[in-house]
C-alpha atoms as a PDB file:
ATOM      1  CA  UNK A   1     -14.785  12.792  -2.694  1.00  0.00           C
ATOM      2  CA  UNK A   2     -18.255  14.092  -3.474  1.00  0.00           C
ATOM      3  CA  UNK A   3     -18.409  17.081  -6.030  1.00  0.00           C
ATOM      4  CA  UNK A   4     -14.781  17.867  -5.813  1.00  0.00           C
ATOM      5  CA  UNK A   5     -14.446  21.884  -6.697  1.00  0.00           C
ATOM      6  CA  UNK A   6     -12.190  21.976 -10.320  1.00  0.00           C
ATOM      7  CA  UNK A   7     -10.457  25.392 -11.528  1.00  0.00           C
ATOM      8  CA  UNK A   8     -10.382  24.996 -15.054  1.00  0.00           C
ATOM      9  CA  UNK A   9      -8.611  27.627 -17.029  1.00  0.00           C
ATOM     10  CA  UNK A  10      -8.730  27.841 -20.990  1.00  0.00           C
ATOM     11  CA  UNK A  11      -9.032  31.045 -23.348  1.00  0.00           C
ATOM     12  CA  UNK A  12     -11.323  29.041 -25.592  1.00  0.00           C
ATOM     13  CA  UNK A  13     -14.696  29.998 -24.597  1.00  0.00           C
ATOM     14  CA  UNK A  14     -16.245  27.076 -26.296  1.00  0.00           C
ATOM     15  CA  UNK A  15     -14.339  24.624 -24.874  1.00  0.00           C
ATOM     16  CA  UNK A  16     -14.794  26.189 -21.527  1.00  0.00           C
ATOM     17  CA  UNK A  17     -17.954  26.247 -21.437  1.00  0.00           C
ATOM     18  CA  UNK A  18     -18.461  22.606 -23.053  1.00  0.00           C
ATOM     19  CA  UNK A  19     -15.742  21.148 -20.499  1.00  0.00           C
ATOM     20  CA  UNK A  20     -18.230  23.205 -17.695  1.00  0.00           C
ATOM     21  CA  UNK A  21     -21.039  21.109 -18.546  1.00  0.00           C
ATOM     22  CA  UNK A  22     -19.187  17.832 -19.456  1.00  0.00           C
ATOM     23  CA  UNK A  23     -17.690  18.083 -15.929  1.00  0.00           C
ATOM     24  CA  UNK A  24     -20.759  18.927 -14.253  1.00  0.00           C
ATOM     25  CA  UNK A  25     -22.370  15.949 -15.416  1.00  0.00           C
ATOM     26  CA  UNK A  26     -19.208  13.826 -13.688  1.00  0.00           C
ATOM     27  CA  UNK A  27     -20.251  14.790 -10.894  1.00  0.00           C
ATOM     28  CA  UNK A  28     -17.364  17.849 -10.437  1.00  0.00           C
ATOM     29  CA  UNK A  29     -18.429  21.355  -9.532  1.00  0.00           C
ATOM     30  CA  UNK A  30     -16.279  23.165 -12.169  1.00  0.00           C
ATOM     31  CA  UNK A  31     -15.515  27.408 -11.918  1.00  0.00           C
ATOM     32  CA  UNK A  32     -14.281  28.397 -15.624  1.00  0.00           C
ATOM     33  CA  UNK A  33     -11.541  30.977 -15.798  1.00  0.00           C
ATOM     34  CA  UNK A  34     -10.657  32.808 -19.069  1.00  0.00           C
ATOM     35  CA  UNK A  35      -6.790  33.407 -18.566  1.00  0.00           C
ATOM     36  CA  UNK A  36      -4.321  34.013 -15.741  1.00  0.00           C
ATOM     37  CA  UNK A  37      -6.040  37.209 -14.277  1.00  0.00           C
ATOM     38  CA  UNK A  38      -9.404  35.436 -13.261  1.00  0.00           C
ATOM     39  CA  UNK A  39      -7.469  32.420 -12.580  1.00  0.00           C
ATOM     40  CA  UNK A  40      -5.634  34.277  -9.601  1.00  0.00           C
ATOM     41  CA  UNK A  41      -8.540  35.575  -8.520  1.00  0.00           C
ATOM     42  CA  UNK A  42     -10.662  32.838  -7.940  1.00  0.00           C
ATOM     43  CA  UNK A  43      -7.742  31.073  -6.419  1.00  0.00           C
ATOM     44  CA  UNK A  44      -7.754  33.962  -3.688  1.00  0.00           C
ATOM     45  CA  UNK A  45     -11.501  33.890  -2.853  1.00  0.00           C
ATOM     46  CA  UNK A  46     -12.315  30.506  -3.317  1.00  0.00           C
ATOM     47  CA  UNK A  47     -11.203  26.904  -2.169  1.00  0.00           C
ATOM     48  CA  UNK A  48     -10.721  24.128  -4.689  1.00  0.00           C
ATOM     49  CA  UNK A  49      -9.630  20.872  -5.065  1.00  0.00           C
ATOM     50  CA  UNK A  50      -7.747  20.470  -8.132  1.00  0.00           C
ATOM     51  CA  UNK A  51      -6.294  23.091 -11.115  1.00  0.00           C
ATOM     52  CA  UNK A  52      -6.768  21.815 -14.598  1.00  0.00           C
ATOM     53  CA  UNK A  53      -4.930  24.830 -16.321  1.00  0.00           C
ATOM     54  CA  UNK A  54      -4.407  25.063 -20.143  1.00  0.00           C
ATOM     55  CA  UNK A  55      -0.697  25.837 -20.722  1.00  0.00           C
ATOM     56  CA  UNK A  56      -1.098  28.438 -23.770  1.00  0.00           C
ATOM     57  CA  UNK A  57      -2.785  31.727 -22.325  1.00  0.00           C
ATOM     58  CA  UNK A  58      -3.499  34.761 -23.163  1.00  0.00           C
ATOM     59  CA  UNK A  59      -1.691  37.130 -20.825  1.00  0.00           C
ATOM     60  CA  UNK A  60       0.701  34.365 -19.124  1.00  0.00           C
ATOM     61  CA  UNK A  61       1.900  30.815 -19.465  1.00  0.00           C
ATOM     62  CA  UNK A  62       0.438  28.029 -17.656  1.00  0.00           C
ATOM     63  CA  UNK A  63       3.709  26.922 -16.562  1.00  0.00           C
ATOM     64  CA  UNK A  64       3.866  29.895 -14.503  1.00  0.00           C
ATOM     65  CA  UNK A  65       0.242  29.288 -12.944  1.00  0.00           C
ATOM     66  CA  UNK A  66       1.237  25.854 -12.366  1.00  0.00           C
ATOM     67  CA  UNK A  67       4.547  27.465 -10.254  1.00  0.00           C
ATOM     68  CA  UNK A  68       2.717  30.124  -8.728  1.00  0.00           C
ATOM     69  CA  UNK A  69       0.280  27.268  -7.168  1.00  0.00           C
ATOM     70  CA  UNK A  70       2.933  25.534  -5.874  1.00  0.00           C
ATOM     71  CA  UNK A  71       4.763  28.240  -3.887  1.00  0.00           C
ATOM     72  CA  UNK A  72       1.563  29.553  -2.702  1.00  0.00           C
ATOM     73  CA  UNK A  73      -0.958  26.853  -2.871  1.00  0.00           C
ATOM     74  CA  UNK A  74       1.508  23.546  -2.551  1.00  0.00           C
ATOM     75  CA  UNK A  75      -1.613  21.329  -1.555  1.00  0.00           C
ATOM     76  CA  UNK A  76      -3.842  21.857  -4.542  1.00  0.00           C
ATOM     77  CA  UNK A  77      -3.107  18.934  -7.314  1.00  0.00           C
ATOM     78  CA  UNK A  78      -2.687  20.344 -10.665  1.00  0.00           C
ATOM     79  CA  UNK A  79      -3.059  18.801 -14.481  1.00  0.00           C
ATOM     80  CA  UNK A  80      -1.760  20.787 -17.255  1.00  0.00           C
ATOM     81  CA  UNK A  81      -3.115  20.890 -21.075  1.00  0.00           C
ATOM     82  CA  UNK A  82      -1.407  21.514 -23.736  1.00  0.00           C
ATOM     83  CA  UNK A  83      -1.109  21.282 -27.295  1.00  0.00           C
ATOM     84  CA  UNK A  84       3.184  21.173 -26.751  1.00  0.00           C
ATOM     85  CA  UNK A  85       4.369  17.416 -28.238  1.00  0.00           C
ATOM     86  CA  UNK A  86       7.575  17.871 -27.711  1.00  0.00           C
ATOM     87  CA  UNK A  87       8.486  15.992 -24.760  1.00  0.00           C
ATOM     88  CA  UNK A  88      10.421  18.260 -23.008  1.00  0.00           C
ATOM     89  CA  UNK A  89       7.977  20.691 -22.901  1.00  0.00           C
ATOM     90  CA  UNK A  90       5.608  18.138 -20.710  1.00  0.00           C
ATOM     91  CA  UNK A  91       9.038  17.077 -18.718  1.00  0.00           C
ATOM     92  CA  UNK A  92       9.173  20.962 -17.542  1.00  0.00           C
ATOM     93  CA  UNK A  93       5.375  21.153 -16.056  1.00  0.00           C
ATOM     94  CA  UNK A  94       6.308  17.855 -13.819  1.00  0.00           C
ATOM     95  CA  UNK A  95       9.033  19.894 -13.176  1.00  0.00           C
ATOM     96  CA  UNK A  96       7.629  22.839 -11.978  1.00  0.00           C
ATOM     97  CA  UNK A  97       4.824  20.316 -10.205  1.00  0.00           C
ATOM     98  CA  UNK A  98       2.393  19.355 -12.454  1.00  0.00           C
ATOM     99  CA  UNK A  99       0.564  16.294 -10.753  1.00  0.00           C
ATOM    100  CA  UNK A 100      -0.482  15.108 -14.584  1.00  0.00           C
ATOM    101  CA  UNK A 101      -0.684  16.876 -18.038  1.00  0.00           C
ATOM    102  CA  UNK A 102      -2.841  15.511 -21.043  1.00  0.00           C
ATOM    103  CA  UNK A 103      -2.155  16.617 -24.347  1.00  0.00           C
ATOM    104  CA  UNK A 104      -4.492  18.566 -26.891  1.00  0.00           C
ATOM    105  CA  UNK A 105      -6.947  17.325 -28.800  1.00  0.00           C
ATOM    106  CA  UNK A 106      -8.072  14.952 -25.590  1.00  0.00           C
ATOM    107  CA  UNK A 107     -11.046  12.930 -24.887  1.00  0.00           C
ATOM    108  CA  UNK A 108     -12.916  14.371 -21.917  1.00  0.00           C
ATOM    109  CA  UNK A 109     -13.094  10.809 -20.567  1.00  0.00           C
ATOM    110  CA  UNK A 110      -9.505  10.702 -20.335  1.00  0.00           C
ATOM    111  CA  UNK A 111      -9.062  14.007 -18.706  1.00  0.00           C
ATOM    112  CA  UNK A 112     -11.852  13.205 -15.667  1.00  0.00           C
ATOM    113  CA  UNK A 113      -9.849   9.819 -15.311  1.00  0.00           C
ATOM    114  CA  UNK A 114      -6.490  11.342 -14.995  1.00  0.00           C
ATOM    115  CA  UNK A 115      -9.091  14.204 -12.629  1.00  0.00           C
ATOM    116  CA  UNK A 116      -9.679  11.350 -10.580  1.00  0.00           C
ATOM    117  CA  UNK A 117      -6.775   9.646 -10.418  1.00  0.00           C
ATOM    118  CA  UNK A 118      -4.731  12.656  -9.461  1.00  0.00           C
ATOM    119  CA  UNK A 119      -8.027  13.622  -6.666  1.00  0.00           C
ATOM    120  CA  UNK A 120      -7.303  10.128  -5.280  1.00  0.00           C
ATOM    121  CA  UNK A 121      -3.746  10.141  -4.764  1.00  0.00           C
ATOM    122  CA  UNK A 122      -4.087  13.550  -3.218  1.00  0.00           C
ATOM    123  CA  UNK A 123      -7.155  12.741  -1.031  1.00  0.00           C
ATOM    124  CA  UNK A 124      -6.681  12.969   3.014  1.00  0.00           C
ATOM    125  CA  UNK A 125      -8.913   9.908   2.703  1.00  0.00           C
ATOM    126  CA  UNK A 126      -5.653   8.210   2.529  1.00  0.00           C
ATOM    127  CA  UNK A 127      -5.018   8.935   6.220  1.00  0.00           C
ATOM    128  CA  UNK A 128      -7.596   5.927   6.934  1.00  0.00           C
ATOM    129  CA  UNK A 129      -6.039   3.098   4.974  1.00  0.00           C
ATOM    130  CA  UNK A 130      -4.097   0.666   7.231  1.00  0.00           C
ATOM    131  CA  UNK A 131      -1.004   0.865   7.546  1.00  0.00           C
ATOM    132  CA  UNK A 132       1.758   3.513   9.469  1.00  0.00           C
ATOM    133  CA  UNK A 133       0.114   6.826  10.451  1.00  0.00           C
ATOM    134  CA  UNK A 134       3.691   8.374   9.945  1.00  0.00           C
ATOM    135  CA  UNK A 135       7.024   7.223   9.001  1.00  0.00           C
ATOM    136  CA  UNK A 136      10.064   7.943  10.503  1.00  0.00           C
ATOM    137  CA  UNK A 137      13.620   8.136   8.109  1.00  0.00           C
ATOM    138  CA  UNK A 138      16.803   9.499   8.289  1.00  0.00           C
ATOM    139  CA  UNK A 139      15.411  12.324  10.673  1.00  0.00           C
ATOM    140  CA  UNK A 140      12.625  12.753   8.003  1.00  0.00           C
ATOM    141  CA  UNK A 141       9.315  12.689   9.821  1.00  0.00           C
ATOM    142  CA  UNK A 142       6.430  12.077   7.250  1.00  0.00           C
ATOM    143  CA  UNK A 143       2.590  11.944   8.432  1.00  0.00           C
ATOM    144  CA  UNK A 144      -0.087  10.431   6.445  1.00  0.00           C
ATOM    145  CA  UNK A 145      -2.737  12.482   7.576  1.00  0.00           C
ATOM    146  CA  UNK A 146      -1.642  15.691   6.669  1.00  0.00           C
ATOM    147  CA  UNK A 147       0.610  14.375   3.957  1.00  0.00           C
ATOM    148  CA  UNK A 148       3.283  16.291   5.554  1.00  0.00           C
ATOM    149  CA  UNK A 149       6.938  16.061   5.365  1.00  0.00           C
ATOM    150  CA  UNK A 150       9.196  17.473   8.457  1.00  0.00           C
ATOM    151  CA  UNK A 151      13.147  17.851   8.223  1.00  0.00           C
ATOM    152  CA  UNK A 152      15.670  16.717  10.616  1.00  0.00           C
ATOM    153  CA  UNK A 153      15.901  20.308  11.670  1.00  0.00           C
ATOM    154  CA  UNK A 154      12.166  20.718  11.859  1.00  0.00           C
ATOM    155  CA  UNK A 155      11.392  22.633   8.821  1.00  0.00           C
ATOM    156  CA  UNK A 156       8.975  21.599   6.673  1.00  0.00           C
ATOM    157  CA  UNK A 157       9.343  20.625   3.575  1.00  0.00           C
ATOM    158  CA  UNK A 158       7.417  21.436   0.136  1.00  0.00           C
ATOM    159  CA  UNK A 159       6.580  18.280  -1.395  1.00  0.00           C
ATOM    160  CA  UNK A 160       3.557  18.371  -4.088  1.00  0.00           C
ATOM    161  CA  UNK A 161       0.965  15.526  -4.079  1.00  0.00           C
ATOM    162  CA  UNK A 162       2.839  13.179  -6.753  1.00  0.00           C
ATOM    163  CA  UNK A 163       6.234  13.583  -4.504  1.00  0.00           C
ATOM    164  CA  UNK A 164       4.534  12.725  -1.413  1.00  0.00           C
ATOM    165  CA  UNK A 165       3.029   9.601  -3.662  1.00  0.00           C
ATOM    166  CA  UNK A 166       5.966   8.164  -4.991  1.00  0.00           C
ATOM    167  CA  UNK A 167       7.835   8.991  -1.589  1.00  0.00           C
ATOM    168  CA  UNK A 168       5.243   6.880  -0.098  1.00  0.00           C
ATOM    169  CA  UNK A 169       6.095   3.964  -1.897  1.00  0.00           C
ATOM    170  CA  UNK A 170       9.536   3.543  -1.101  1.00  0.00           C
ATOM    171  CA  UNK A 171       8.471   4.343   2.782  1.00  0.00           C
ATOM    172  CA  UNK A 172       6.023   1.441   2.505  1.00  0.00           C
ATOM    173  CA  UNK A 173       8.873  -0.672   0.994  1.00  0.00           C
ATOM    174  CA  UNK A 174      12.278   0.390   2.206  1.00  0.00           C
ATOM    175  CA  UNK A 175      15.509  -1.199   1.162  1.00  0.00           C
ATOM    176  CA  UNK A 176      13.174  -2.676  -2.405  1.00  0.00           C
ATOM    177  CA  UNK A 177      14.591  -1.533  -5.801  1.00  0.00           C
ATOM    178  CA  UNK A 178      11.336  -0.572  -7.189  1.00  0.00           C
ATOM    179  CA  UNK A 179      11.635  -0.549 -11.620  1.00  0.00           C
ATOM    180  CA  UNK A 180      10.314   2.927 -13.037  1.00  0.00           C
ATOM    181  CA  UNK A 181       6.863   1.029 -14.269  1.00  0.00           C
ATOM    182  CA  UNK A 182       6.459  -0.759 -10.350  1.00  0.00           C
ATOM    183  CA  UNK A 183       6.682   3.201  -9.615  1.00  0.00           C
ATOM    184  CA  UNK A 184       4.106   4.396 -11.933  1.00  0.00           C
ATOM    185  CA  UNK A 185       2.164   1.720 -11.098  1.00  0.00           C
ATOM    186  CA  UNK A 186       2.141   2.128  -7.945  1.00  0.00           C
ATOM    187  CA  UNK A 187       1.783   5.080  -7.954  1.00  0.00           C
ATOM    188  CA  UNK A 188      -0.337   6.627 -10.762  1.00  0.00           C
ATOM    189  CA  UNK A 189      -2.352   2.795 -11.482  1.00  0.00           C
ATOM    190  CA  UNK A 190      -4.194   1.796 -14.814  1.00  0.00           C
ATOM    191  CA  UNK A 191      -4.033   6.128 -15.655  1.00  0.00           C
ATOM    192  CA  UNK A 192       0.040   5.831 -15.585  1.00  0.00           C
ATOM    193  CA  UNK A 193       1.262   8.627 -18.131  1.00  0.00           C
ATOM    194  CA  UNK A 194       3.180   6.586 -20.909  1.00  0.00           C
ATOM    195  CA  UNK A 195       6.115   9.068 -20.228  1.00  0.00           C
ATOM    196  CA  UNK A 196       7.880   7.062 -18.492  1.00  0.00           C
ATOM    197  CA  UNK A 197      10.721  10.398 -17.770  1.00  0.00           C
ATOM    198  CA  UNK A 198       8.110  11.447 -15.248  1.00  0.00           C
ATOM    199  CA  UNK A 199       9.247   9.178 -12.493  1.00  0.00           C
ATOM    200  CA  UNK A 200      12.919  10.259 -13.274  1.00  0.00           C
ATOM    201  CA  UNK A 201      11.856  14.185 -12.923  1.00  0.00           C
ATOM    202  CA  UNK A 202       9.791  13.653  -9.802  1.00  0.00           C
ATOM    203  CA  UNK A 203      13.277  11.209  -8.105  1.00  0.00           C
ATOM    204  CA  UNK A 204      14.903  14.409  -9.091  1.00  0.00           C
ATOM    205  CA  UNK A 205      12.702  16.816  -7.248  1.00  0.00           C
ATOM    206  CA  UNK A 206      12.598  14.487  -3.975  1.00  0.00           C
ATOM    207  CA  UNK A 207      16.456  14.074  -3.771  1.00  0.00           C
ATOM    208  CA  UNK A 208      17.085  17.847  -4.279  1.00  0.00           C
ATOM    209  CA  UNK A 209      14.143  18.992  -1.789  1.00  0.00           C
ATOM    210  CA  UNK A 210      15.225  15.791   0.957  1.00  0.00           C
ATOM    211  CA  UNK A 211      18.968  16.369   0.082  1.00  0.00           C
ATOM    212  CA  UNK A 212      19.050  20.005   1.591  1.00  0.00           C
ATOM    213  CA  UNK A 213      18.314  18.951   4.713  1.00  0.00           C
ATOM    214  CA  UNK A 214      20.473  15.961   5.343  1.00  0.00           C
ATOM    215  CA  UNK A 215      23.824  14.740   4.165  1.00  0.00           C
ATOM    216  CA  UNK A 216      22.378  11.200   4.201  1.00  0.00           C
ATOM    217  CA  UNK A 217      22.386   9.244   1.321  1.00  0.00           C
ATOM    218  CA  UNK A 218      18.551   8.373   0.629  1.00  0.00           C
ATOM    219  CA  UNK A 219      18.480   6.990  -2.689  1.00  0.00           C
ATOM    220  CA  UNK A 220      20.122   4.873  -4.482  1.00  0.00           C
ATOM    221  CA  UNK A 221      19.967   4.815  -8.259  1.00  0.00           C
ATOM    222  CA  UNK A 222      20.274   0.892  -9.847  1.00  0.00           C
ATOM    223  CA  UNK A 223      21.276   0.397 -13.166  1.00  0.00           C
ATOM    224  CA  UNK A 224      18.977  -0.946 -15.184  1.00  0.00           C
ATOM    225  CA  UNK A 225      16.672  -1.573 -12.217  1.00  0.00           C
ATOM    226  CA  UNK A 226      14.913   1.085 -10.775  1.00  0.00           C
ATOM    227  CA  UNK A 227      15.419   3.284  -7.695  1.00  0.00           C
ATOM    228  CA  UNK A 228      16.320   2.812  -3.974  1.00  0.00           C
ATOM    229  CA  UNK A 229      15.612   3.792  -0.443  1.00  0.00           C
ATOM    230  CA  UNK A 230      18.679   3.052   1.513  1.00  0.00           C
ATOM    231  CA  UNK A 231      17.759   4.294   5.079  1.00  0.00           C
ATOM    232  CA  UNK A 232      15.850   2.602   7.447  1.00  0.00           C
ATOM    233  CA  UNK A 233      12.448   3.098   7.896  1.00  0.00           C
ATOM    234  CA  UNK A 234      10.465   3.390  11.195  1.00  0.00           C
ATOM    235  CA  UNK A 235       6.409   3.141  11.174  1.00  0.00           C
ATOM    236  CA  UNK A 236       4.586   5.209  13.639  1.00  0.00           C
ATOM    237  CA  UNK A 237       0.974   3.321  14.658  1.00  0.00           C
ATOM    238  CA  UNK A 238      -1.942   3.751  12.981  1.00  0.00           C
END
């Protein structure tokens, strides 16, 4: 993705401004935003490709940018900073649908590879790999392309960027039990968050979104082995 367009919020001037240039120099084409009131509105009058949004702000909480974005903006890919070490504190951004976090102090080299990480995974260059160009499950109707998940009944359903990842996986190998490190690395590669709860939170977010619409049994949960699909799985051509 050439000059990808980053909304990075943080009430620290100096880092803002020192991230601005850092990321600049990446090759990213970073807008700064002081706290939640710019934040919203450069999200309303500009596109952008990813949300790297400090957690601890001024006049709101990051968490609730982070939940904002995905009711309103459920495509854009979001990383979370903060200075929080307890664990469940990181455990309730994935919830909410954090694509990644990275804790406080970081190295700016590890936030622009978790940046690009997270930008690949989310990328609609991933309608051009080989492969299905939708999948076909239970009803489910997922498409590649527009990363897309339909329902049985035809609604669609609200899956953000890591869902639609690690949903992909098991699509790509049905019936597998897949380990929680296969998943992350499968899914998140050499930038895999140590936490290895994530994958636990996000199987928890797919089978409560998925289970609404079906009474289907989709995963199965193996003890001391991983996760599941169960269904069959039909590819569409590519």
């Amino acid at each position: 993705m050439a000059q990808p367009r980053v909304l990075v919020v943080d009430d620290d001037l100096e880092i803002r401004r020192l991230l601005g240039r850092y990321l600049a120099e990446q090759g990213f084409r970073p807008t700064l935003a002081g706290d939640g009131r710019e934040f919203h509105d450069l999200l309303g009058a500009e596109r952008f490709d990813l949300a790297v949004i400090d957690v601890l702000l001024p006049d709101t909480s990051g968490l609730d940018l982070c939940r904002y974005v995905r009711q309103h903006h459920p495509q854009l890919p979001v990383i979370l900073v903060t200075a929080l070490r307890e664990e469940v504190d990181r455990i309730i951004g994935l919830e909410l649908g954090a694509d990644d976090y990275i804790g406080k102090p970081f190295n700016p080299r590890e936030l622009v590879a978790r940046m690009r990480a997270v930008l690949r995974r989310s990328s609609a260059a991933a309608a051009s790999e080989p492969g299905a160009a939708a999948y076909r499950f239970a009803g489910f109707r997922a498409d590649i392309a527009s990363r897309a998940v339909t329902a049985p009944d035809g609604a669609d359903i609200d899956l953000t960027g890591a869902e639609f990842d690690l949903l992909r996986v098991f699509l790509d190998r049905p019936g597998r039990i897949l380990s929680r490190d296969q998943l992350l690395e499968l899914t998140q590669g050499r930038e895999a968050s140590p936490l290895g709860r994530s994958i636990d939170v996000l199987m928890s977010r797919i089978r409560r979104k998925l289970g609404e619409k079906t009474d289907a049994i989709l995963f199965k949960t193996v003890r001391n082995g991983g996760y599941q699909l169960t269904v069959p799985v039909e590819r569409e051509g590519s």
